[in-house]
C-alpha atoms as a PDB file:
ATOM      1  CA  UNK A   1       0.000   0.000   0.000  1.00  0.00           C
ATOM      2  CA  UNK A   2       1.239   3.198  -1.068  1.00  0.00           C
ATOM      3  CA  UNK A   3       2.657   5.265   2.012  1.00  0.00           C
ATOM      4  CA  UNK A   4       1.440   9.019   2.256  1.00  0.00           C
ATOM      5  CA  UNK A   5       3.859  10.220   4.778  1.00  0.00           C
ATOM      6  CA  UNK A   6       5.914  13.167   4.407  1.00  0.00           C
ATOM      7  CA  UNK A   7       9.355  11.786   4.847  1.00  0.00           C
ATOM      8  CA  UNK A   8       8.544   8.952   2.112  1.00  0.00           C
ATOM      9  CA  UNK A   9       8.031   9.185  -1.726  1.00  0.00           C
ATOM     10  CA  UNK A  10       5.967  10.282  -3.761  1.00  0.00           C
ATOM     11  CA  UNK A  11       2.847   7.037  -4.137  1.00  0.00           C
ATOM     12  CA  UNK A  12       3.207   6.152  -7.865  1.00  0.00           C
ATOM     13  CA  UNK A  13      -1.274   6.292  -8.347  1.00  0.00           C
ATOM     14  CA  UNK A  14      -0.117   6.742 -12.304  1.00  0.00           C
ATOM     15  CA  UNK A  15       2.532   4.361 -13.608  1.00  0.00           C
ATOM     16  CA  UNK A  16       3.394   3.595 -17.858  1.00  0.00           C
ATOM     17  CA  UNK A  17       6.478   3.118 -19.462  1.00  0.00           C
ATOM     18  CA  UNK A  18       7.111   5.349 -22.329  1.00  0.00           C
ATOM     19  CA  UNK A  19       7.284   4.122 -26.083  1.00  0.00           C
ATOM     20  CA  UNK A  20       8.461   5.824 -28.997  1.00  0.00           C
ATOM     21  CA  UNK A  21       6.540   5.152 -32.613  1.00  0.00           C
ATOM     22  CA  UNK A  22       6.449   1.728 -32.784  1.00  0.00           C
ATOM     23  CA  UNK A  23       9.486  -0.383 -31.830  1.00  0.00           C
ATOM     24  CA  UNK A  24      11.500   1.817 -29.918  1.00  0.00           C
ATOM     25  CA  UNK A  25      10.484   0.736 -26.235  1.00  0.00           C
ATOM     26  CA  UNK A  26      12.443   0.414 -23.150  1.00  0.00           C
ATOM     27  CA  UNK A  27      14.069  -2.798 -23.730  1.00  0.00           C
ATOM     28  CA  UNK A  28      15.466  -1.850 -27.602  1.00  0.00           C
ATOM     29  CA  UNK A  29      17.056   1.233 -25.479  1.00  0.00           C
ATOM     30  CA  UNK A  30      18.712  -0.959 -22.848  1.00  0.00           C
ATOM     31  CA  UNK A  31      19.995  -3.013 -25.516  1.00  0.00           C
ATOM     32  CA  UNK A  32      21.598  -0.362 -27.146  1.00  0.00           C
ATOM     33  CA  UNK A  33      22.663   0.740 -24.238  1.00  0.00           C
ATOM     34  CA  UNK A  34      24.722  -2.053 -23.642  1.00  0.00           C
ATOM     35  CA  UNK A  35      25.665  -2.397 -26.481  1.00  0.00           C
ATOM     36  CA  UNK A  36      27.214   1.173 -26.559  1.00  0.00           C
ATOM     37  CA  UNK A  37      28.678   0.104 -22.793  1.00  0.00           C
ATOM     38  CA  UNK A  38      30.004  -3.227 -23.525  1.00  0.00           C
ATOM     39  CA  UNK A  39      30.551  -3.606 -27.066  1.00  0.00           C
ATOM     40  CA  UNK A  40      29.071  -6.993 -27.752  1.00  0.00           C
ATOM     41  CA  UNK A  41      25.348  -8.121 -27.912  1.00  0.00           C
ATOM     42  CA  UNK A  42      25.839 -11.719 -26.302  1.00  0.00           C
ATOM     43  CA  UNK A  43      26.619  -9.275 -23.103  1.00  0.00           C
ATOM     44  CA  UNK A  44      23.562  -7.085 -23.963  1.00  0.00           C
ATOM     45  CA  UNK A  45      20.919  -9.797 -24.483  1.00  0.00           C
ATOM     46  CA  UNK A  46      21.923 -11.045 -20.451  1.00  0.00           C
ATOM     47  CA  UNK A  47      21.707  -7.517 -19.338  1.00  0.00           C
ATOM     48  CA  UNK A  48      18.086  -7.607 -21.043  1.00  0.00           C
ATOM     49  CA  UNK A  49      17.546 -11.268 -19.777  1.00  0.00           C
ATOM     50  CA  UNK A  50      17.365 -12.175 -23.317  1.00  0.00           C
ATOM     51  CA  UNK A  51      18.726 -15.349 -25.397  1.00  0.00           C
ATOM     52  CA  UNK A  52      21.182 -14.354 -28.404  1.00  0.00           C
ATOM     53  CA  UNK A  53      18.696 -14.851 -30.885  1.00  0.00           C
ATOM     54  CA  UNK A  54      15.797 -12.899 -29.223  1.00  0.00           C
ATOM     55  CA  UNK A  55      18.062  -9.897 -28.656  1.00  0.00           C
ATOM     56  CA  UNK A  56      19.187 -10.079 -32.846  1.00  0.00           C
ATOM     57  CA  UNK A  57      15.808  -9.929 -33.609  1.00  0.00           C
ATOM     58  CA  UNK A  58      14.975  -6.920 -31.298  1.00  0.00           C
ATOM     59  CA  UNK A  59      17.760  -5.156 -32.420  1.00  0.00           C
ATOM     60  CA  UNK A  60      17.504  -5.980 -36.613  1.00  0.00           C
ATOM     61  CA  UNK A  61      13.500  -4.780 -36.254  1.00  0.00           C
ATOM     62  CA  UNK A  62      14.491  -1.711 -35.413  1.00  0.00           C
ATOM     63  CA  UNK A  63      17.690  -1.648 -37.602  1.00  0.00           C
ATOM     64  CA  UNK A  64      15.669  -2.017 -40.573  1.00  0.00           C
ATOM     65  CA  UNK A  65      12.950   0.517 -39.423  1.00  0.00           C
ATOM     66  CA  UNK A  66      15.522   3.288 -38.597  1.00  0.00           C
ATOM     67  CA  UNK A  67      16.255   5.733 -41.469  1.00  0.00           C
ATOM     68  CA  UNK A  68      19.863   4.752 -40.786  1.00  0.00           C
ATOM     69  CA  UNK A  69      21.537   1.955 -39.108  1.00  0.00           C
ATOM     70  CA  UNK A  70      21.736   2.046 -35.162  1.00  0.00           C
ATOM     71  CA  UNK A  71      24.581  -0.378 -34.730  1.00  0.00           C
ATOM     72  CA  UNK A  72      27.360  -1.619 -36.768  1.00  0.00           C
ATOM     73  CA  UNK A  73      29.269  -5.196 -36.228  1.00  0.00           C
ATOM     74  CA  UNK A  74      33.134  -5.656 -36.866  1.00  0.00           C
ATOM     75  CA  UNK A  75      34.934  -8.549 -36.981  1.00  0.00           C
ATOM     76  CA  UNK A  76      38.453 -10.123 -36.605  1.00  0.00           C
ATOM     77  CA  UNK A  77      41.075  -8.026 -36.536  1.00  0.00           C
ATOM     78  CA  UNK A  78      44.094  -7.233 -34.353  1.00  0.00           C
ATOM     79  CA  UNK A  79      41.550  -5.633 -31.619  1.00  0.00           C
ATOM     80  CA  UNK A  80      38.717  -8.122 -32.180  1.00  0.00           C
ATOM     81  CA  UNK A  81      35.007  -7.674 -33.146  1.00  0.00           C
ATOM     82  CA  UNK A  82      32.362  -6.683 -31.980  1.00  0.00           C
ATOM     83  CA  UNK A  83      29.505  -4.445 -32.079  1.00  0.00           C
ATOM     84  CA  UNK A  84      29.096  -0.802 -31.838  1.00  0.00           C
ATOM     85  CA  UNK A  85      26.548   2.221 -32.062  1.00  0.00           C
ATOM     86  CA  UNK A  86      26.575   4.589 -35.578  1.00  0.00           C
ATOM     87  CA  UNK A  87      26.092   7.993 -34.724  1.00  0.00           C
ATOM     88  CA  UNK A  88      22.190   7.586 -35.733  1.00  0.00           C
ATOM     89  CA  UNK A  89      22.085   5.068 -32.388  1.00  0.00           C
ATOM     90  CA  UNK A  90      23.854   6.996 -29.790  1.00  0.00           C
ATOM     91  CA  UNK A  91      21.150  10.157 -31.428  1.00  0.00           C
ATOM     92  CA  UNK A  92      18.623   7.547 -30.463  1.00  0.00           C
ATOM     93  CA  UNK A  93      19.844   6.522 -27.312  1.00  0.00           C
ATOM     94  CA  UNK A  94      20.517  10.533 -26.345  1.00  0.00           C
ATOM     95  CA  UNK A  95      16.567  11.682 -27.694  1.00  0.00           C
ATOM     96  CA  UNK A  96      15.374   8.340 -26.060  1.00  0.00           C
ATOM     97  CA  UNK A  97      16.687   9.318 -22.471  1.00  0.00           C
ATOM     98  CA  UNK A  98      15.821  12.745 -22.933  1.00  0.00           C
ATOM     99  CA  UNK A  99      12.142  11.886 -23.683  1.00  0.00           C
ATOM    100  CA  UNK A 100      11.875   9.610 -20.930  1.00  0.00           C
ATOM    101  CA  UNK A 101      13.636  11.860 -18.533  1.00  0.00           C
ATOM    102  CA  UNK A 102      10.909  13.966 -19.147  1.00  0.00           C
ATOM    103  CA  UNK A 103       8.092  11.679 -19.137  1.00  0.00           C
ATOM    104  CA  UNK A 104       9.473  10.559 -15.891  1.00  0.00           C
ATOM    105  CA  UNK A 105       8.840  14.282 -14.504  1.00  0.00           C
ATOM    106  CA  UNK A 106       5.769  14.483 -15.618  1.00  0.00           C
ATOM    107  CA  UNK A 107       4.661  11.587 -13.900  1.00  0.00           C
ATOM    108  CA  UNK A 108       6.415  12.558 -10.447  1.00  0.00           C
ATOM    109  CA  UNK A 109       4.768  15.897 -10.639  1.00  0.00           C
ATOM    110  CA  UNK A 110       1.206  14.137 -12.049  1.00  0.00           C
ATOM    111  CA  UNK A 111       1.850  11.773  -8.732  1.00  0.00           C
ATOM    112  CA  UNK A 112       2.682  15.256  -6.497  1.00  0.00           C
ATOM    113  CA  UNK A 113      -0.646  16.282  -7.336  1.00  0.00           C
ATOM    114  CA  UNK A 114      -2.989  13.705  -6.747  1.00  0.00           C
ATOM    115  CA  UNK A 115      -1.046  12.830  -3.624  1.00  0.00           C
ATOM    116  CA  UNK A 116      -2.535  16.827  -2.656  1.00  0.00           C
ATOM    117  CA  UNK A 117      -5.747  15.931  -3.588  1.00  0.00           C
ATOM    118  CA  UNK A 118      -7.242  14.435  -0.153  1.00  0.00           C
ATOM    119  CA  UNK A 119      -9.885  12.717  -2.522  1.00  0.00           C
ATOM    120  CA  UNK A 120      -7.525  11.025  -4.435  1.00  0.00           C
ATOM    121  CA  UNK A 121      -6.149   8.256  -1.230  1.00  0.00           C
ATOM    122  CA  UNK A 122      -9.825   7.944  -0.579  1.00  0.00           C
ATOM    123  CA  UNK A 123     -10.456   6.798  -4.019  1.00  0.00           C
ATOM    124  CA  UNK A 124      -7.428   4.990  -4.913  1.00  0.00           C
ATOM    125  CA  UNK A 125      -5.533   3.454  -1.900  1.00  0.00           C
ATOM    126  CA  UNK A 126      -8.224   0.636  -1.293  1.00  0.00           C
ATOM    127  CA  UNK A 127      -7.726  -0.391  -4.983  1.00  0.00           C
ATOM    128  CA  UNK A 128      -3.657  -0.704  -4.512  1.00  0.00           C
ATOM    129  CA  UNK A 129      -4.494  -3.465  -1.770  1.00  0.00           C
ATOM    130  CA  UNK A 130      -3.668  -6.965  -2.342  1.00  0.00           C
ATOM    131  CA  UNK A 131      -5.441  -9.543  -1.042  1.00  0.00           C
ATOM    132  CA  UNK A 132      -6.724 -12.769  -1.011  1.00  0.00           C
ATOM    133  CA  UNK A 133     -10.714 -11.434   0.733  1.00  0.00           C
ATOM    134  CA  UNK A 134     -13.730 -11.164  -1.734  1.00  0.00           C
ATOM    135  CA  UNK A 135     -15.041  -8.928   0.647  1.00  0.00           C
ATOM    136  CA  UNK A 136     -13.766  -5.405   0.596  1.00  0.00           C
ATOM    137  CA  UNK A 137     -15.632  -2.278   2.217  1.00  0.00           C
ATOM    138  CA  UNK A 138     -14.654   0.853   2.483  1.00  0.00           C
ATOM    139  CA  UNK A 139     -16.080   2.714   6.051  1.00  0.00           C
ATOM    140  CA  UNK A 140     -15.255   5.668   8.573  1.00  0.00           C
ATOM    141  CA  UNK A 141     -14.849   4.988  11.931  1.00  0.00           C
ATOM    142  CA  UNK A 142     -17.848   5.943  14.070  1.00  0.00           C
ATOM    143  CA  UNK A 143     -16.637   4.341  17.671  1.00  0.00           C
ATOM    144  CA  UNK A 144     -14.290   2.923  19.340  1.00  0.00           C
ATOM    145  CA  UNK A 145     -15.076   0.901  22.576  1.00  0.00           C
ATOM    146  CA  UNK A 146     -11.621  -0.286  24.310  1.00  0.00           C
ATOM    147  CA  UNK A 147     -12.428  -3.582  26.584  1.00  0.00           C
ATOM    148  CA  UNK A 148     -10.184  -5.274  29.128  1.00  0.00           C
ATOM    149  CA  UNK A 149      -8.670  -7.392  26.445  1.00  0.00           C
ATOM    150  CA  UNK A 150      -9.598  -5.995  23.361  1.00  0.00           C
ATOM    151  CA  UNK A 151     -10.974  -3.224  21.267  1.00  0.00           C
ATOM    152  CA  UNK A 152     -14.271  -2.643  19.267  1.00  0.00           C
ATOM    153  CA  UNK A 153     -14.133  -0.510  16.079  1.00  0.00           C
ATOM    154  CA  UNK A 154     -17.880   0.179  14.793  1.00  0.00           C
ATOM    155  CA  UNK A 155     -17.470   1.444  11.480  1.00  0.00           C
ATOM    156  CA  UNK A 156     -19.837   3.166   8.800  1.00  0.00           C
ATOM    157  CA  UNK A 157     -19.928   1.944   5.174  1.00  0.00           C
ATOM    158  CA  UNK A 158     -20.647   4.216   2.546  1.00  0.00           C
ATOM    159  CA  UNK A 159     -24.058   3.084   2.377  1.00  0.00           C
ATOM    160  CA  UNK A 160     -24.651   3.796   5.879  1.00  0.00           C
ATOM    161  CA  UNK A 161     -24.425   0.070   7.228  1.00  0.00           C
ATOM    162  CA  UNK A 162     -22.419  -0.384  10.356  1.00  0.00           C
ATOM    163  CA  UNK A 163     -20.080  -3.140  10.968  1.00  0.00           C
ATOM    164  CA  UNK A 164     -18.500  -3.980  14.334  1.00  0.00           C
ATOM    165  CA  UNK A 165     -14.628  -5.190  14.228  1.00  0.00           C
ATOM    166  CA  UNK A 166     -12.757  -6.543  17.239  1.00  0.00           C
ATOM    167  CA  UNK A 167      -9.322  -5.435  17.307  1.00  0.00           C
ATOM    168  CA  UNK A 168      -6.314  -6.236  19.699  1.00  0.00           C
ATOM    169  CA  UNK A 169      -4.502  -3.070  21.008  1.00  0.00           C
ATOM    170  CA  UNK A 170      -1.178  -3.778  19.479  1.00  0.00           C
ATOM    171  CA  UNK A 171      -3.211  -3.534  16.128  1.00  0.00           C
ATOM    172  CA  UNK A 172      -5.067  -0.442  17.059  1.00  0.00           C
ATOM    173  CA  UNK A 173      -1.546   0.934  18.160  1.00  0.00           C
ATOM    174  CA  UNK A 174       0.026  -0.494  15.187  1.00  0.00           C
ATOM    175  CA  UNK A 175      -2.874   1.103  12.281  1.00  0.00           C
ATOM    176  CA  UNK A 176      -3.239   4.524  14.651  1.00  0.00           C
ATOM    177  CA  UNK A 177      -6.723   4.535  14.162  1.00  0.00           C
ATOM    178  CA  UNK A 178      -8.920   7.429  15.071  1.00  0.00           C
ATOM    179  CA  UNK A 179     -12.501   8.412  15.415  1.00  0.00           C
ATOM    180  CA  UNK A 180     -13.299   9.762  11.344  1.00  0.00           C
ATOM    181  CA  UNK A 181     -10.494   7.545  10.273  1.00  0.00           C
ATOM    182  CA  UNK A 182     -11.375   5.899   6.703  1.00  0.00           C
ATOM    183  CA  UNK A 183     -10.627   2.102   6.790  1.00  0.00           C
ATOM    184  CA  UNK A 184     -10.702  -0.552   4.118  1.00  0.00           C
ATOM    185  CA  UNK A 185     -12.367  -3.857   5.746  1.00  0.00           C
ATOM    186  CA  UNK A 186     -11.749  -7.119   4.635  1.00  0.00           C
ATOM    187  CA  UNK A 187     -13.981 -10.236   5.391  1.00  0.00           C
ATOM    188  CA  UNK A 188     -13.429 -14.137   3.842  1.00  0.00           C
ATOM    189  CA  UNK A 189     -16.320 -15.489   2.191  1.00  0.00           C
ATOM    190  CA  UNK A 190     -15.728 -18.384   4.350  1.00  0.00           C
ATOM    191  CA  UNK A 191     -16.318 -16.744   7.273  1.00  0.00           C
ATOM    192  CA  UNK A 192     -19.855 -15.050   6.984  1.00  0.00           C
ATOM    193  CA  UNK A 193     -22.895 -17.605   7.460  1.00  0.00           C
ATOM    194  CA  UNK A 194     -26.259 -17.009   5.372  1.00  0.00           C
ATOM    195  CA  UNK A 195     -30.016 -16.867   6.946  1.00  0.00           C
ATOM    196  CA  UNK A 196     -33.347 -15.737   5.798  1.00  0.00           C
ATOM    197  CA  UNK A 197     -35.133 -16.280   8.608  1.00  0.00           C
ATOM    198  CA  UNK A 198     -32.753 -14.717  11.275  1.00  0.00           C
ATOM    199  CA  UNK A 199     -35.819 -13.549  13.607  1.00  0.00           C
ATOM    200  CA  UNK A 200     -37.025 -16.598  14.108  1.00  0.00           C
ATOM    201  CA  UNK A 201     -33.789 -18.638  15.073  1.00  0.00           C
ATOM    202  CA  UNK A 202     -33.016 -15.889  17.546  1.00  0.00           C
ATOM    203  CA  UNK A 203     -29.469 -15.853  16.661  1.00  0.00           C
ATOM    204  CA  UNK A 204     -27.275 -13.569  18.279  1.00  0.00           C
ATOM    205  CA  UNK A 205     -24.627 -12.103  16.567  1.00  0.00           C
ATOM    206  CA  UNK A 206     -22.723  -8.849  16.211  1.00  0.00           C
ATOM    207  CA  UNK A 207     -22.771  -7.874  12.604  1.00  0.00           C
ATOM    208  CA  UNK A 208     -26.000  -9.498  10.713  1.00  0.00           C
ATOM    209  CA  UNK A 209     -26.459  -7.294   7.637  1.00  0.00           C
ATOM    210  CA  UNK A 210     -29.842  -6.852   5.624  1.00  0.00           C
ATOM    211  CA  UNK A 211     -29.214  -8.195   2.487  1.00  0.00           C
ATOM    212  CA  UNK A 212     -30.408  -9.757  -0.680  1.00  0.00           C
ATOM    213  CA  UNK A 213     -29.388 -12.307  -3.307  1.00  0.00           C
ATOM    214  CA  UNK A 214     -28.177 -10.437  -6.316  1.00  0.00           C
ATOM    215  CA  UNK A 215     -26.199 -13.225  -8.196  1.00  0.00           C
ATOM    216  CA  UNK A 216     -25.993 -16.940  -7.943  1.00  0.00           C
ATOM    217  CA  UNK A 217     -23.293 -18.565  -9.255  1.00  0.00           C
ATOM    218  CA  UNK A 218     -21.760 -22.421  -9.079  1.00  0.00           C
ATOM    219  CA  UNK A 219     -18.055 -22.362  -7.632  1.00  0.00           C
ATOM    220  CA  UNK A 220     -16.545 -26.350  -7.343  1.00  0.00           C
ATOM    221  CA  UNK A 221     -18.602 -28.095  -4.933  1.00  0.00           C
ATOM    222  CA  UNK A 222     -20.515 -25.395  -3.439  1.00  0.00           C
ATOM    223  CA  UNK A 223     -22.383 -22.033  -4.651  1.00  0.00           C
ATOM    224  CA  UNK A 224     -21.426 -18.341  -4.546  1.00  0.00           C
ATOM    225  CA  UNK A 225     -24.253 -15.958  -3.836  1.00  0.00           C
ATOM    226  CA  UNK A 226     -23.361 -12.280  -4.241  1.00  0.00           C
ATOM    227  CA  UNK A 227     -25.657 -10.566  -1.896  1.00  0.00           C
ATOM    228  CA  UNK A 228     -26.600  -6.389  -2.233  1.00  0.00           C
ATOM    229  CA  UNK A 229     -26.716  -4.566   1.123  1.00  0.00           C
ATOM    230  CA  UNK A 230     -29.354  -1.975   1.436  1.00  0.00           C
ATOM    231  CA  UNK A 231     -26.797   0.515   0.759  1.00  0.00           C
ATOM    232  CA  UNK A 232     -25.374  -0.597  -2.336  1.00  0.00           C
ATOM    233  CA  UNK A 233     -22.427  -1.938  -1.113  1.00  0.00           C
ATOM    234  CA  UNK A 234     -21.707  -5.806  -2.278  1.00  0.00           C
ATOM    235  CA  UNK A 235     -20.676  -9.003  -0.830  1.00  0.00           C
ATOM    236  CA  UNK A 236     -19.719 -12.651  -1.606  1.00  0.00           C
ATOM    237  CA  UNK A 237     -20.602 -15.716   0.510  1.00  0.00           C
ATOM    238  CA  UNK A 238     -20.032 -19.435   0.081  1.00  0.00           C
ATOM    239  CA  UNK A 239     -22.930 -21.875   0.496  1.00  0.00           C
ATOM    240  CA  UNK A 240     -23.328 -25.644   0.341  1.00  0.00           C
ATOM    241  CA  UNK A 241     -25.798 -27.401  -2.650  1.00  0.00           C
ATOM    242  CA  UNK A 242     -27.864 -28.735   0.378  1.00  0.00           C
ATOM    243  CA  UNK A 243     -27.876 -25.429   2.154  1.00  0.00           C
ATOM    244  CA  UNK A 244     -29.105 -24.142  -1.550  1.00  0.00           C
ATOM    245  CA  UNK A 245     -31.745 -26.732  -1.930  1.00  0.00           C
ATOM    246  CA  UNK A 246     -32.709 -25.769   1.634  1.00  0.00           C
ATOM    247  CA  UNK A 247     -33.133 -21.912   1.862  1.00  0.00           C
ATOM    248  CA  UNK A 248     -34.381 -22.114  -1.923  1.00  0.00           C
ATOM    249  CA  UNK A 249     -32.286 -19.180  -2.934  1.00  0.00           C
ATOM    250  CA  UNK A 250     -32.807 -16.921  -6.359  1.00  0.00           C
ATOM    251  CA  UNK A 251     -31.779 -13.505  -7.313  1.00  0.00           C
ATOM    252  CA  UNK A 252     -34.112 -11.205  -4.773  1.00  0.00           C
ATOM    253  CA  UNK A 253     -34.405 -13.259  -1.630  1.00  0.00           C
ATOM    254  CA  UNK A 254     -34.094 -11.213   1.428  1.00  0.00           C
ATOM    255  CA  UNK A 255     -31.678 -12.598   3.977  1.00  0.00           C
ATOM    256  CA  UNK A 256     -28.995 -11.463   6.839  1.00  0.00           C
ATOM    257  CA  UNK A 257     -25.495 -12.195   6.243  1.00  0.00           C
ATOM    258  CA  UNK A 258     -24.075 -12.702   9.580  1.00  0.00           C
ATOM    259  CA  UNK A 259     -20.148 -13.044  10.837  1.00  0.00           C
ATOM    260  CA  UNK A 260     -18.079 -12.428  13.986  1.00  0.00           C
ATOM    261  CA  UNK A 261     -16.485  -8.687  14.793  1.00  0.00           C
ATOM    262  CA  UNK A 262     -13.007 -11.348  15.402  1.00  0.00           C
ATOM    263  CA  UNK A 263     -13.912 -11.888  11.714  1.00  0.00           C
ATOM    264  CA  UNK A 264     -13.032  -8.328  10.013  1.00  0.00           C
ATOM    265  CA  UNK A 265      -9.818  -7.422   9.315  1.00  0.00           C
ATOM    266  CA  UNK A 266      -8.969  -3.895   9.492  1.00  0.00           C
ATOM    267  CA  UNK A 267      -6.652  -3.225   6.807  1.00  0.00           C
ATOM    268  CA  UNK A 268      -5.584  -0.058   6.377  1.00  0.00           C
ATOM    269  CA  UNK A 269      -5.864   3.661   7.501  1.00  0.00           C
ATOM    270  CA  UNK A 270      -6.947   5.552   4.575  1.00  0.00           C
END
């Protein structure tokens, strides 16, 4: 996850390497950059991680494209062969790094901006997190409710749902959460349980969520039902075929979606 503090770097929210016309990309420039180093394209194509033959290829495509030739091969002699830039290549390589020296500005200053824009974190961080959770929400913190042993975070979702997460304080320490504090929550699939009758079974539990099927899909042995909250807000649970046959589930059915507050992973502080 990108880090927004002053004494680190810039967060890279836009990325691209550059390309001139058609051919002339990063790895033909490193090429003849080596080439122009080292002399020799066997010692070029393992700079580039590239066999022999691959880097003869690179380098003939965009021989034969180039007004003039970019490199030039000599050999025997009392010195030796071996390959070297024409004039036109080292051109190349100088207009090359000057273009990209440029483009590489750009983005840093493109970067500088967004990183000023407090929307743009809100927006992008939670898309820049890896993992392995279906369920991602993005909240605010309304509460937080320190125990003896532990600490409860209720948090808002954009759609106004609430969810309750039960955090240790080393994590609390560690995430410096706050009251107002946008957080990214994650919950597994496998941990949320699916009921349509959830007055009736009296079940206690501290997050049950008014939801209902949106999408019903067949996953292996068992069934994923994407359920919409009342909000908007999505999220994915995992069901058995008898649990299907049983609750008679299709696209509409009102139900809670229920899972622990041990079960939500706080996973950033946006």
């Amino acid at each position: 996850m990108p880090n927004t503090s002053k004494h680190s770097t810039t967060p890279s929210w836009v990325s691209g390497e550059i390309k001139l016309v058609r051919a002339l990309d990063k790895r033909v420039i490193k090429l003849l950059e080596s080439i122009d180093e080292g002399g020799s394209i066997s010692q070029a194509a393992r700079v580039v991680g590239l066999s022999y033959k691959g880097a003869w290829q690179i380098l003939e495509h965009a021989n034969n494209l180039a007004p003039y030739p970019l490199i030039t091969s000599a050999t025997g002699g009392y010195m030796g062969g071996g390959t070297t830039l024409t004039s036109s290549g080292k051109a190349l390589l100088d207009l090359f790094k000057l273009v990209n020296n440029q483009y590489e500005l750009f983005l840093q200053q493109l970067n500088q901006s967004l990183t000023e824009d407090a929307l743009t974190p809100l927006l992008l961080e939670p898309l820049s997190i890896k993992s392995s959770a279906r369920n991602q929400l993005l909240g605010r913190i309304l509460v937080i409710q320190p125990s003896l042993d532990a600490v409860d975070v209720m948090v808002q979702l954009i759609g106004g749902e609430r969810i309750c997460a039960t955090l240790s304080f080393a994590e609390l320490d560690d995430l410096q959460l706050d009251i107002g504090c946008a957080v990214l929550l994650l919950i597994d699939d496998q941990a949320t349980c699916l009921l349509t009758d959830y007055e009736q079974l009296g079940v206690t539990v501290r997050n049950a969520l008014h939801c209902s099927v949106s999408r019903i899909r067949q996953q292996d042995e068992n069934y994923e039902v994407t359920l919409r909250l009342i909000g908007g807000d999505h999220l994915q649970t995992l069901i058995s075929p008898a649990t299907m046959e049983t609750m008679a589930l299709k696209p509409g059915t009102a139900a809670r979606l229920m899972f622990n507050s041990s079960d939500v992973l706080v996973a950033a502080k946006i």
